[in-house]
C-alpha atoms as a PDB file:
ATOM      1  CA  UNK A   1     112.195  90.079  91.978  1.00  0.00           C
ATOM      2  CA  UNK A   2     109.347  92.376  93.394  1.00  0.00           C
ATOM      3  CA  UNK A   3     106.567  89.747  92.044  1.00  0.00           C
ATOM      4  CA  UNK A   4     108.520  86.835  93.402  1.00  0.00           C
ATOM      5  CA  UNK A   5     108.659  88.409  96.304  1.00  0.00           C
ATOM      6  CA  UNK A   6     104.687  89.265  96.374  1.00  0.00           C
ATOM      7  CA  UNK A   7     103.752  85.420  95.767  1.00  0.00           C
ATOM      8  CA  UNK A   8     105.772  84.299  97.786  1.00  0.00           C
ATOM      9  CA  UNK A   9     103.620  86.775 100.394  1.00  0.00           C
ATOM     10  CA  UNK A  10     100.513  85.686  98.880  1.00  0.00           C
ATOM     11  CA  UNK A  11     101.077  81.922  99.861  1.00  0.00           C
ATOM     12  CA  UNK A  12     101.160  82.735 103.323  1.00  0.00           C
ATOM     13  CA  UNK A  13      98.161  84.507 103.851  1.00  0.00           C
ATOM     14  CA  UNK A  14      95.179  82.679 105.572  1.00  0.00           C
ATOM     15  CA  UNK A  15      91.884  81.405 104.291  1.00  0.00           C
ATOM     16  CA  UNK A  16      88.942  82.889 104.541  1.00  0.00           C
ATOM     17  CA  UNK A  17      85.391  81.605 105.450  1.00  0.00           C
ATOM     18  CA  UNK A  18      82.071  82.344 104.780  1.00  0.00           C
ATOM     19  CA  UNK A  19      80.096  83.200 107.726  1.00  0.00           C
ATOM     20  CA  UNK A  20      77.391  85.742 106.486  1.00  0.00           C
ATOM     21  CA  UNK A  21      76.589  86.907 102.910  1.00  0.00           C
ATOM     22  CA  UNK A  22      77.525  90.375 101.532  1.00  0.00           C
ATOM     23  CA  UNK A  23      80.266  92.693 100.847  1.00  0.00           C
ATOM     24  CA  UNK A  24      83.353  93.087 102.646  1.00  0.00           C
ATOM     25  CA  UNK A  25      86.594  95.109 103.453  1.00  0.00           C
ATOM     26  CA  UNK A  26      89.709  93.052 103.561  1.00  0.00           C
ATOM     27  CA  UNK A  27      93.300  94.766 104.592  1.00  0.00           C
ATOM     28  CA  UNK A  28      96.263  92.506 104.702  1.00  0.00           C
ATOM     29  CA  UNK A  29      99.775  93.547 105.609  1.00  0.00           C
ATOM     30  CA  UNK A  30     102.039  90.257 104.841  1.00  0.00           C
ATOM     31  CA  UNK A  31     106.056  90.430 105.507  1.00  0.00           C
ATOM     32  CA  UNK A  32     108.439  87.526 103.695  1.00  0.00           C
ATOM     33  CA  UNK A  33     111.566  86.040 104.910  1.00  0.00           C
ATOM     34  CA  UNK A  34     114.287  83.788 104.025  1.00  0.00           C
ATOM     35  CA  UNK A  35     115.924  83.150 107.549  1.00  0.00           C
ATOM     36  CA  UNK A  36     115.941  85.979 109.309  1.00  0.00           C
ATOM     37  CA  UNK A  37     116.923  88.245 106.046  1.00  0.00           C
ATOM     38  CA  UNK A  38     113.633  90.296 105.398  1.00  0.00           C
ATOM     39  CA  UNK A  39     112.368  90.036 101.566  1.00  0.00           C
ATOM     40  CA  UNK A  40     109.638  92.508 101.643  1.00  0.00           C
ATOM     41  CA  UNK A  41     106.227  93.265 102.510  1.00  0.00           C
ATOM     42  CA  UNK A  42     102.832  93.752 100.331  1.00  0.00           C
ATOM     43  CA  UNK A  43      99.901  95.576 101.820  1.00  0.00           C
ATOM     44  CA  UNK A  44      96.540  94.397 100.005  1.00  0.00           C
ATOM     45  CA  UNK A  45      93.408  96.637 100.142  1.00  0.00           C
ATOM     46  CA  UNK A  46      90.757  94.537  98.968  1.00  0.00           C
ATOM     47  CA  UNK A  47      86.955  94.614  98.595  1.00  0.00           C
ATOM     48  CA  UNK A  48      85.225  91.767  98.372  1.00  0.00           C
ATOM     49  CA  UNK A  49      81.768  89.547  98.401  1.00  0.00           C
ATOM     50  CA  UNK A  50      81.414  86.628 100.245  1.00  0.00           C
ATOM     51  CA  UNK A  51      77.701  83.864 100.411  1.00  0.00           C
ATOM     52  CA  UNK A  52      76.890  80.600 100.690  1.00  0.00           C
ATOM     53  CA  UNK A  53      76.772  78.382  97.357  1.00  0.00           C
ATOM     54  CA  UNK A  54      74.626  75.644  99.224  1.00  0.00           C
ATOM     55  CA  UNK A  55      74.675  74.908 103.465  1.00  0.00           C
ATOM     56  CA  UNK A  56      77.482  74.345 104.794  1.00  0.00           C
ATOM     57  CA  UNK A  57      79.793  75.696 101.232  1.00  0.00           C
ATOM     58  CA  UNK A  58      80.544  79.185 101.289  1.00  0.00           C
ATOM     59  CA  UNK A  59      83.206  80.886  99.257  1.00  0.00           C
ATOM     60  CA  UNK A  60      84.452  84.278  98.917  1.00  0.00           C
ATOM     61  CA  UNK A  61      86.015  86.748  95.621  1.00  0.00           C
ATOM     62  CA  UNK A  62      88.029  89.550  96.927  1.00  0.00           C
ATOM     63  CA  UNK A  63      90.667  91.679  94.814  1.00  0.00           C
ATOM     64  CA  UNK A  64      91.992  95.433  94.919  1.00  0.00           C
ATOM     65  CA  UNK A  65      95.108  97.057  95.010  1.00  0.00           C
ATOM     66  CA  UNK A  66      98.364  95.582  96.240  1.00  0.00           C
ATOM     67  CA  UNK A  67     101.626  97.842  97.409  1.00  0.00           C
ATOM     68  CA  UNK A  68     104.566  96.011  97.000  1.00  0.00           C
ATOM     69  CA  UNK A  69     107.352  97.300  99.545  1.00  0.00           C
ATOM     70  CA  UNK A  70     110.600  95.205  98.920  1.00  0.00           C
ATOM     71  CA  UNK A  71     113.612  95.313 101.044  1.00  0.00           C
ATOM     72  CA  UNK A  72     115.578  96.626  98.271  1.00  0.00           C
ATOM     73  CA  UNK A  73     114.533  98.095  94.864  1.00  0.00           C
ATOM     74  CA  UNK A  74     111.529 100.615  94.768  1.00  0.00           C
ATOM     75  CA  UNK A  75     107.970 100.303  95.793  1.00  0.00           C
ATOM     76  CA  UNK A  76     105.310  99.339  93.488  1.00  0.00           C
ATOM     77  CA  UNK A  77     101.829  99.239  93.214  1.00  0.00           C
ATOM     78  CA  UNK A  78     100.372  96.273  91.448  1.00  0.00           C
ATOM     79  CA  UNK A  79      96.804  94.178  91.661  1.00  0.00           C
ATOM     80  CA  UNK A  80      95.790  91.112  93.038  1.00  0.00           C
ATOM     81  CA  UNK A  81      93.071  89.221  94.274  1.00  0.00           C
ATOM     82  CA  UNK A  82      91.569  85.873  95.935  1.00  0.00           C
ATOM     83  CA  UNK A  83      88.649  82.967  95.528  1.00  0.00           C
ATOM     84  CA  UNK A  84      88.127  80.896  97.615  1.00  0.00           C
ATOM     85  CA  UNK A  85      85.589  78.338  99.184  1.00  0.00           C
ATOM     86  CA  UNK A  86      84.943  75.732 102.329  1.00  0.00           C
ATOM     87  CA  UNK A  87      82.570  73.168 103.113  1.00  0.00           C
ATOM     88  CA  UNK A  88      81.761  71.469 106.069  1.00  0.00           C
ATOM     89  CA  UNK A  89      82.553  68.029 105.790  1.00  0.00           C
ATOM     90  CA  UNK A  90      81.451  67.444 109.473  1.00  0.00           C
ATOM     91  CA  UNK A  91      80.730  69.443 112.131  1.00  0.00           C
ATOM     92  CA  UNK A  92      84.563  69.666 113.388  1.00  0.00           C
ATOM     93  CA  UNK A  93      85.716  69.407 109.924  1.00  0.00           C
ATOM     94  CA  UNK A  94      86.086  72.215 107.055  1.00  0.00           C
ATOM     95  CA  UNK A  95      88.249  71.691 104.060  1.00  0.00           C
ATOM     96  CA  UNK A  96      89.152  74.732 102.066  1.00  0.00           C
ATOM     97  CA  UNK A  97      90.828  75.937  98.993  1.00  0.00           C
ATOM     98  CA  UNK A  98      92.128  79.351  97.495  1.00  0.00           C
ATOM     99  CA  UNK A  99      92.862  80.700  94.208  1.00  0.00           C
ATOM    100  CA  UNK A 100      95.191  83.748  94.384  1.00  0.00           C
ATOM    101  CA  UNK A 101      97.507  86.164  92.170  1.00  0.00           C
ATOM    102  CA  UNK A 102      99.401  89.343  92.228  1.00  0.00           C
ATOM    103  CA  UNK A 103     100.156  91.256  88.821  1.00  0.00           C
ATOM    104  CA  UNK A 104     103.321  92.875  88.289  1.00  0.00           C
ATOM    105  CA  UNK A 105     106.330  92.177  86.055  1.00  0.00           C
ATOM    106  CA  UNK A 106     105.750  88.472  86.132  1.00  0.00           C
ATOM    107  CA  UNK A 107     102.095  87.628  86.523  1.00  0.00           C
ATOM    108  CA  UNK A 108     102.271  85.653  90.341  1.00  0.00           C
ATOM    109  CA  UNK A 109      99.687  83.044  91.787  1.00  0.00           C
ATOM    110  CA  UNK A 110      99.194  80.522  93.568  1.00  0.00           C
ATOM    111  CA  UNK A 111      97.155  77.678  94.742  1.00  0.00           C
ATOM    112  CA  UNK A 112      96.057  76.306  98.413  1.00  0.00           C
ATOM    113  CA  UNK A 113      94.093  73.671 100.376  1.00  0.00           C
ATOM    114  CA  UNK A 114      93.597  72.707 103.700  1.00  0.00           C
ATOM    115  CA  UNK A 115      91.745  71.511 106.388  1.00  0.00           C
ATOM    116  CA  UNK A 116      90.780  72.831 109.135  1.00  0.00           C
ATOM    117  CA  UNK A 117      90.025  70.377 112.739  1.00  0.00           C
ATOM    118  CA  UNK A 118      88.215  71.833 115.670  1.00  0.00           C
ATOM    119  CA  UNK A 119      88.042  70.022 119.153  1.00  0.00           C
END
């Protein structure tokens, strides 16, 4: 249940972009719900690195501890990380994907990919 719980988590969390190259601190706090009937929440503590693979593509490794603290049953303290990268396909548009998993009883992860429109 707990790593159901923690991927389900991990899908909502945002992506992340490359702005300027070097290492990084990354804390996430991310709550789950099914209505309004609370699941549980997983607090990652993550360092990471994040650079430029060419102008305009960036992308970004981060992993590091995850507590998992579900409605119900007891906490838990598992690992998980992130990759991800972007590109600018214009200057208004950025496409992104992420690569993302949480360990635990059941090994979690998950896939994403967007894009991303300014005005």
């Amino acid at each position: 249940m707990k790593s159901i719980i923690a991927t389900g988590l991990l899908l909502s969390m945002a992506h992340g972009t490359a702005a300027v190259a070097g290492p990084y601190v990354n804390t996430e706090s991310n709550s789950g719900f099914i209505g309004s009937e609370a699941l549980g929440t997983v607090i990652e503590i993550h360092g990471g690195y994040e650079g430029e693979i060419t102008e305009g593509v960036g992308y970004y490794v981060q992993a590091g501890p995850a507590i998992v603290l579900p409605e119900e049953g007891s906490n838990d303290t598992q690992f998980s990380g992130k990759a991800g990268v972007s590109a600018e396909v214009t200057e208004k548009l950025e496409v992104y994907g992420e690569y993302a998993f949480i360990t635990g009883d059941d090994f979690g992860s998950n896939v994403k990919a967007g894009a991303t429109y300014r005005f």
